[in-house]
Protein backbone atom coordinates (compact mmCIF):
# COMPACT_ATOMS: atom_id res chain seq x y z
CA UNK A 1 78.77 -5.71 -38.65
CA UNK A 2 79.09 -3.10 -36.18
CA UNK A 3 76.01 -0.91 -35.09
CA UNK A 4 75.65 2.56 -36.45
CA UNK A 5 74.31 5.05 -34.49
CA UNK A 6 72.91 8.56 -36.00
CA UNK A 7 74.18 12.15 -35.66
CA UNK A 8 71.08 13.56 -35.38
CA UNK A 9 71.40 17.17 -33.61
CA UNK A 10 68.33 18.67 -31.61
CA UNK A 11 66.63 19.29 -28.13
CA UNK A 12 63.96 16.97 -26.99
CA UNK A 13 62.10 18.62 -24.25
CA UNK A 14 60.75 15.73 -21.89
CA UNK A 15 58.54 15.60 -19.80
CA UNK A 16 60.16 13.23 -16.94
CA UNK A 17 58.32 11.02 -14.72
CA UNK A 18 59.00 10.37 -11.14
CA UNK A 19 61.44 7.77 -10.19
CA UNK A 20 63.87 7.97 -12.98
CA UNK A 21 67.34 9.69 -12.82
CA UNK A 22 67.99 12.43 -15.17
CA UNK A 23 70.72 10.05 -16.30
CA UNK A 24 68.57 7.15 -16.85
CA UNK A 25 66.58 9.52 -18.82
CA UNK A 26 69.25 10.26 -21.23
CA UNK A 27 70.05 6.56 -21.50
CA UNK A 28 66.13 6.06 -22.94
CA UNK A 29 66.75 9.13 -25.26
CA UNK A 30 69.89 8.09 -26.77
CA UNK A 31 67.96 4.56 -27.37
CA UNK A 32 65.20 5.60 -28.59
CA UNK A 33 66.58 8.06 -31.32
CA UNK A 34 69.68 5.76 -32.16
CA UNK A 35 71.87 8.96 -31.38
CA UNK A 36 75.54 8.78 -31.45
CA UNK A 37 75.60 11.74 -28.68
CA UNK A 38 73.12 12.67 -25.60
CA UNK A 39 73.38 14.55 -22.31
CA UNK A 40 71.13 16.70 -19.72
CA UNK A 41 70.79 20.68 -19.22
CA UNK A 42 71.04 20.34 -15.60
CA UNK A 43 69.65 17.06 -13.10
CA UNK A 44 66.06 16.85 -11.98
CA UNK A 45 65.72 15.02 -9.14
CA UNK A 46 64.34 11.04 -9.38
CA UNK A 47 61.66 12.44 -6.72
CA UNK A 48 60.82 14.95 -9.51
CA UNK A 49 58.60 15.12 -12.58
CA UNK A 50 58.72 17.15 -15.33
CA UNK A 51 60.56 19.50 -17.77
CA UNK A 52 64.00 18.22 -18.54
CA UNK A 53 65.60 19.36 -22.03
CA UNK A 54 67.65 16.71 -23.61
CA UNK A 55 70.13 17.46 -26.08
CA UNK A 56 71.51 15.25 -28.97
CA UNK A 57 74.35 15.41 -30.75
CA UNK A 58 75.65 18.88 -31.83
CA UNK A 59 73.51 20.24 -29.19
CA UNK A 60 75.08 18.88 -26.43
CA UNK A 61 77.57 21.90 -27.56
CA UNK A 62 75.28 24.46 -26.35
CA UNK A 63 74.30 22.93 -23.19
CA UNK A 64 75.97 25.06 -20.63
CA UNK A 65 73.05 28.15 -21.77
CA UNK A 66 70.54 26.22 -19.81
CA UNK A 67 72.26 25.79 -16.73
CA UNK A 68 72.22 29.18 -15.46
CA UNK A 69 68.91 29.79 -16.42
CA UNK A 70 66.07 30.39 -13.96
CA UNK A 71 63.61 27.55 -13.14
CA UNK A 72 60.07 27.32 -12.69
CA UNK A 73 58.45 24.49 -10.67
CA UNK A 74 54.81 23.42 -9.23
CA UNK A 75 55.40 22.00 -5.59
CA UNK A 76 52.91 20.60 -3.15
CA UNK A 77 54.04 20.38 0.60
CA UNK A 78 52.23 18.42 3.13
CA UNK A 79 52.37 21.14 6.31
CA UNK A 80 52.88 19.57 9.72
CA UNK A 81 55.12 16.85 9.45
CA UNK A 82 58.88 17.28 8.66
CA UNK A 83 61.06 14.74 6.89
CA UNK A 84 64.68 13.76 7.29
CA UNK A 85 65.30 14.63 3.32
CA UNK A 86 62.79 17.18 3.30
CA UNK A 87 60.21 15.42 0.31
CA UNK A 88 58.58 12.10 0.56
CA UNK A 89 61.69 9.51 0.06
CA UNK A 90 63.07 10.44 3.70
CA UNK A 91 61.08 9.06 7.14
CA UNK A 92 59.13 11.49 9.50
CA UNK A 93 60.94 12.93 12.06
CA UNK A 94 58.19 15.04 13.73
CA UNK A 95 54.58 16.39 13.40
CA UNK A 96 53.02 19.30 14.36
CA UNK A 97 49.02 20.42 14.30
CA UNK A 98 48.66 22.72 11.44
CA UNK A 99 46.31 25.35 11.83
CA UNK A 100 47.18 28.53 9.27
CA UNK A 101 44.84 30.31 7.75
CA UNK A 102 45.05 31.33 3.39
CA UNK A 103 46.24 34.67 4.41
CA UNK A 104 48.76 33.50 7.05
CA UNK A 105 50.67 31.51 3.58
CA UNK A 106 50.21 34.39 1.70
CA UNK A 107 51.71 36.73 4.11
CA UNK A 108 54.55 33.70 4.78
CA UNK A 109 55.47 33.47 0.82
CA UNK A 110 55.69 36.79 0.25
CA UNK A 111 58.82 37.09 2.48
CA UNK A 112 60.78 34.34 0.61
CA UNK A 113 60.47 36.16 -2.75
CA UNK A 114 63.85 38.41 -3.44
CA UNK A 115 67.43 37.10 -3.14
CA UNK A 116 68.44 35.10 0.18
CA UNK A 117 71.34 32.36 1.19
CA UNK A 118 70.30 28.66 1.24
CA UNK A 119 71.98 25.81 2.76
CA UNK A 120 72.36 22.86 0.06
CA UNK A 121 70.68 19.71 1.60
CA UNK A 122 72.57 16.83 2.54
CA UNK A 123 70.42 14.82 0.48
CA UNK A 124 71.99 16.07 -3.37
CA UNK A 125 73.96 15.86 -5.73
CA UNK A 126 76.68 17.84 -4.44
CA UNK A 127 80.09 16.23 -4.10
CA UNK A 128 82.19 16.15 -1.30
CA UNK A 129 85.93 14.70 -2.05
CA UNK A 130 84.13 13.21 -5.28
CA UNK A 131 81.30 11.74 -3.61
CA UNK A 132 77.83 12.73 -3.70
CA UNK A 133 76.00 14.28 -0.62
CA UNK A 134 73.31 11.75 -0.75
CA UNK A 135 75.40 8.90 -0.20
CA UNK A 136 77.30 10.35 2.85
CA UNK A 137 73.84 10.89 4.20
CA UNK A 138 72.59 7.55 3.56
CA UNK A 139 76.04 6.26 5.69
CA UNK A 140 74.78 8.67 8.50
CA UNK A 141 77.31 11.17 7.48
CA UNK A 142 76.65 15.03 7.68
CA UNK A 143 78.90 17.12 6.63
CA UNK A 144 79.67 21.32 6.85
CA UNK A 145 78.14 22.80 3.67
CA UNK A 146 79.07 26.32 2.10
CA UNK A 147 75.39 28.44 2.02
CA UNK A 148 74.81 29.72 -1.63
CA UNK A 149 73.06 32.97 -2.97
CA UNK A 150 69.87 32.37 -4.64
CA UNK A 151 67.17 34.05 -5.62
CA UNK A 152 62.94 33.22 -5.73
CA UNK A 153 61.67 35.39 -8.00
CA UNK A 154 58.11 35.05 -7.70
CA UNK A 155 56.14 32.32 -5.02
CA UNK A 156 52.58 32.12 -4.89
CA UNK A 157 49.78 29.77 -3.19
CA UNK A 158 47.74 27.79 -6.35
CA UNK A 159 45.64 25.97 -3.32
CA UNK A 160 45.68 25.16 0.54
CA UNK A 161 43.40 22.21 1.24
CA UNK A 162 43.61 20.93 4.51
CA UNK A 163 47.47 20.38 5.03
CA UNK A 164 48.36 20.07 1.83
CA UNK A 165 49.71 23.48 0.63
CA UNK A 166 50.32 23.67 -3.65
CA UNK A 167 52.97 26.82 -4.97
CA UNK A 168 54.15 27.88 -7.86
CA UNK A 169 57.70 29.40 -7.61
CA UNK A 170 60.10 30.63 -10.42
CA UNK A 171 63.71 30.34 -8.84
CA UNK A 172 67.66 31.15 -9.57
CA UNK A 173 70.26 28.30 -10.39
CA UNK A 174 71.66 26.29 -7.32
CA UNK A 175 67.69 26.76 -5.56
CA UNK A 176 66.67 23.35 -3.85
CA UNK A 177 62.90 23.89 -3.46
CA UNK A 178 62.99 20.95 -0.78
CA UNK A 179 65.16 23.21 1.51
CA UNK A 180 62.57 26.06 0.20
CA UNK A 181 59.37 23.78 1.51
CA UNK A 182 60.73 23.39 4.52
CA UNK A 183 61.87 26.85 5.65
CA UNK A 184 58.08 27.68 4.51
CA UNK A 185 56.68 24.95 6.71
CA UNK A 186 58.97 26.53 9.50
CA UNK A 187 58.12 29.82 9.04
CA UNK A 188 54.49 28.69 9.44
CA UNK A 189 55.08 27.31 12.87
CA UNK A 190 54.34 23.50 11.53
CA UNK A 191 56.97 22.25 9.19
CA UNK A 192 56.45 20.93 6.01
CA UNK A 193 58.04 18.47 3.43
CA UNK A 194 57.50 18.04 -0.40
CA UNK A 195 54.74 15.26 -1.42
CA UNK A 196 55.36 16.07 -5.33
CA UNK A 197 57.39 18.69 -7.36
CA UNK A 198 56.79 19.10 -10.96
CA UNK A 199 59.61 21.37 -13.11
CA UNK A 200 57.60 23.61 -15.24
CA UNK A 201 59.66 26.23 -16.82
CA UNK A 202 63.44 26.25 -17.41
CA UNK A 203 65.55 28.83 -19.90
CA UNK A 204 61.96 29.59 -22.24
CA UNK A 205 61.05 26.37 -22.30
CA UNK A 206 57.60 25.82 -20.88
CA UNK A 207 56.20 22.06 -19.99
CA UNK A 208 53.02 22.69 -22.79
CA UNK A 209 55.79 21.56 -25.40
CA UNK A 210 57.06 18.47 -23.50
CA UNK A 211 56.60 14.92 -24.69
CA UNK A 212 56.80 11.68 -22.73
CA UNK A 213 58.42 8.31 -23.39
CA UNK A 214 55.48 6.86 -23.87
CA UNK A 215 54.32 8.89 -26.80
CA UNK A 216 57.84 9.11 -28.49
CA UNK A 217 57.49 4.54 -28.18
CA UNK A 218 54.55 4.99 -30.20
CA UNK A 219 56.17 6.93 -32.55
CA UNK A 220 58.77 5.50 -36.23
CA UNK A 221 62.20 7.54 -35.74
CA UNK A 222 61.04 10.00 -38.32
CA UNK A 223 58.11 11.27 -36.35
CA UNK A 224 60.28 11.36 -33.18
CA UNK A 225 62.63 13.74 -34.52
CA UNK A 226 59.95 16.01 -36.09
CA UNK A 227 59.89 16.41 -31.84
CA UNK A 228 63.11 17.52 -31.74
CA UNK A 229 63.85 21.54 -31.42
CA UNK A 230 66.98 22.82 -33.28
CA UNK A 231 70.34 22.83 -31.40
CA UNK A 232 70.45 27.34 -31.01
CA UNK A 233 67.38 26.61 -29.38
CA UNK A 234 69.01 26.29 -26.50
CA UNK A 235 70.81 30.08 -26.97
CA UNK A 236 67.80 32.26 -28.16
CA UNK A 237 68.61 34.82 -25.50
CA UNK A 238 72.10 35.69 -27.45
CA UNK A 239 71.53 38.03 -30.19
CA UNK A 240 71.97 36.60 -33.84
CA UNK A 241 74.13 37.73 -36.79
CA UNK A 242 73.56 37.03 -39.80
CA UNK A 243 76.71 36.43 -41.70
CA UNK A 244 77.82 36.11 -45.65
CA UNK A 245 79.59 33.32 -47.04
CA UNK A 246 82.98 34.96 -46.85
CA UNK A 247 82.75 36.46 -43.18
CA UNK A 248 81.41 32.94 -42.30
CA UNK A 249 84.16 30.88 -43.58
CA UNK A 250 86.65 33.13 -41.93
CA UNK A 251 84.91 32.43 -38.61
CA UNK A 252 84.77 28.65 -39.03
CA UNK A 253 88.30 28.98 -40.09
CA UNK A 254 89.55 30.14 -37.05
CA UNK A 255 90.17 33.66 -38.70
CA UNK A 256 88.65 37.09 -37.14
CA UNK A 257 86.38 39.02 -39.74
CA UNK A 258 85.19 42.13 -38.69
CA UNK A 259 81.33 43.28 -37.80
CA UNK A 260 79.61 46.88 -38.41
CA UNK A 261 77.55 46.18 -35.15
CA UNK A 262 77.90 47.79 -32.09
CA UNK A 263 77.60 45.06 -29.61
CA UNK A 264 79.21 45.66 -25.77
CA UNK A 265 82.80 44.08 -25.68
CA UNK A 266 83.09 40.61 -25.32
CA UNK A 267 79.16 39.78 -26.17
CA UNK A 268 78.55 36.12 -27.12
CA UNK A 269 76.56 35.92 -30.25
CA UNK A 270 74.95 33.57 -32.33
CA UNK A 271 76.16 33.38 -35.83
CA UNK A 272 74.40 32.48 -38.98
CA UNK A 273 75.12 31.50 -42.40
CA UNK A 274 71.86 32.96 -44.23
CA UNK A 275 69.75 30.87 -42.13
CA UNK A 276 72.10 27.82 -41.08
CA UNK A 277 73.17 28.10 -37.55
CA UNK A 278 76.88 27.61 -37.29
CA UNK A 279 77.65 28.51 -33.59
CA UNK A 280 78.47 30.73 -30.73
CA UNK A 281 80.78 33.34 -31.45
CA UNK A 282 82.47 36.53 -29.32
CA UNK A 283 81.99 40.16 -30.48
CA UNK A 284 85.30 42.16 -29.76
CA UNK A 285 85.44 46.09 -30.27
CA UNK A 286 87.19 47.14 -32.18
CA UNK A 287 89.11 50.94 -31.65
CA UNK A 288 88.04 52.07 -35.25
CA UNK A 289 84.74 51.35 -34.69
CA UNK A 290 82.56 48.18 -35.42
CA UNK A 291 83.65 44.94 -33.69
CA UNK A 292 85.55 41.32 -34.98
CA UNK A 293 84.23 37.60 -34.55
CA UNK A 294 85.99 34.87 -32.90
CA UNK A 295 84.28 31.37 -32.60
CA UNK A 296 83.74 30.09 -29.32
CA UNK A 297 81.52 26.78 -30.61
CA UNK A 298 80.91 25.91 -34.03
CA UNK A 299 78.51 23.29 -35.34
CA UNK A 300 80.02 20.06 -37.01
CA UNK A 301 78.73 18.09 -39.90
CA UNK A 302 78.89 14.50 -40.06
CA UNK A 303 77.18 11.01 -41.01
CA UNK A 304 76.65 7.88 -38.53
CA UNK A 305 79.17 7.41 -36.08
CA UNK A 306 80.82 4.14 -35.11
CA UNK A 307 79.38 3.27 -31.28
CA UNK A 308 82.46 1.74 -30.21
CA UNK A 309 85.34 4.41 -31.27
């Protein structure tokens, strides 16, 4: 008999520990749940601990909301000695005495915080030709990378003890906070590489609501998905309409029904049947006043799912 797998739909927000690929991670989520369907918001770094939201099922429809969203993280960099992949995994190319003062890093952070260009490490995730960064630079291969706009919105010292230097930074898409650690340690006038980075915040999730893999073991499957957030979870910054049962089987039959609302043209809603969450759909003004619906991603509904079609 072949193994069923579930379509169960929801967000698991986990907290990841260090040395595990944010596609390993998805691999022990899908397992443990028995889910049919399971992908990432966006990759965390093995190096990196923390917040990564996991999404099963019909959730892995909505995605694409978290990947632009802004990022908070905890880092601690070790000041005076620079790395060759700027955090712990890469060897020491140089040290330097370290003698800054708490006011000196204040001053320092402050001038990171607006928007700025940042050079994408060779060390990533970035492809070149199909192949990732990191592996070019493991061959001894560098090469030319396009700098990106980012923007820190806020950076603040937590601690400085001795060398080791702990911030708290809230950051744009596309921001490597190794390449951020070591323009600080530059700008200091001793280097600096990352000893630990934690993800904290990411699209209004907060770290507080995480879970690990070794509490969700513990756990039957029933108590596991009482973990699991809803799939428009992951689009609570959208507005929501609320639609009857006529307007909302013309949307999820591909048909346009029209709105009073006054939303901007083009505005990406989320649309409701009384309280059931059916998707994403696009407000269009209209010239007569009001607007019209057209889905962009609906919800499905369906029972287990054969693992090998």
């Amino acid at each position: 008999m072949k193994k069923q797998r579930r379509a169960v739909s929801g967000v698991l927000l986990l907290d990841k520990p260090a040395n595990l690929s944010s596609n390993s991670a998805v691999g022990w989520a899908k397992r443990l749940f028995n889910a049919a369907k399971a992908g990432h918001t966006g990759t965390l770094d093995p190096f990196a601990t923390g917040l990564l939201p996991i999404c099963l099922g019909e959730a892995t429809k909505f995605s694409r909301f978290m990947l632009d969203a802004e990022k908070g993280y905890r880092a601690t960099l070790r000041l005076g000695e620079r790395s060759s992949t700027g955090d712990t995994e890469g060897e020491i190319l140089e040290r330097r005495p370290v003698t800054v003062s708490g006011q000196e890093v204040i001053d320092v952070l402050r001038r990171f915080v607006g928007n700025g260009s940042q050079i994408p490490p060779m060390h990533s995730a970035l492809k070149r030709d199909g192949v990732p960064l990191y592996k070019l630079a493991r061959q001894g291969i560098e090469v030319e990378r396009t700098p990106r706009n980012i923007t820190v919105h806020s950076l603040s010292a937590v601690s400085l003890n001795g060398v080791d230097l702990v911030i708290d930074t809230l950051v744009s898409k596309g921001t490597y906070v190794r390449v951020l650690a070591q323009d600080i340690g530059e700008a200091l006038g001793c280097g600096a590489h990352l000893t630990a980075l934690q993800r904290t915040t990411t699209g209004g999730f907060s770290i507080d609501r995480a879970t690990t893999f070794e509490t969700l073991d513990q756990l039957s499957l029933g108590e596991r998905d009482a973990n699991l957030l809803p799939p428009d979870a992951l689009a609570l910054a959208l507005p929501a309409v609320h639609l009857d049962s006529v307007a909302a089987a013309a949307v999820c039959e591909g048909r346009n029904p029209p709105l009073k609302a006054d939303f901007a043209d083009q505005t990406e809603v989320r649309i409701y049947r009384e309280s059931d969450f059916l998707g994403i759909a696009r407000a269009s003004k209209l010239s007569g006043g009001g607007c019209k619906l057209t889905a962009v991603r609906l919800m499905a509904t369906g029972g287990a799912i054969d693992e090998n079609n």
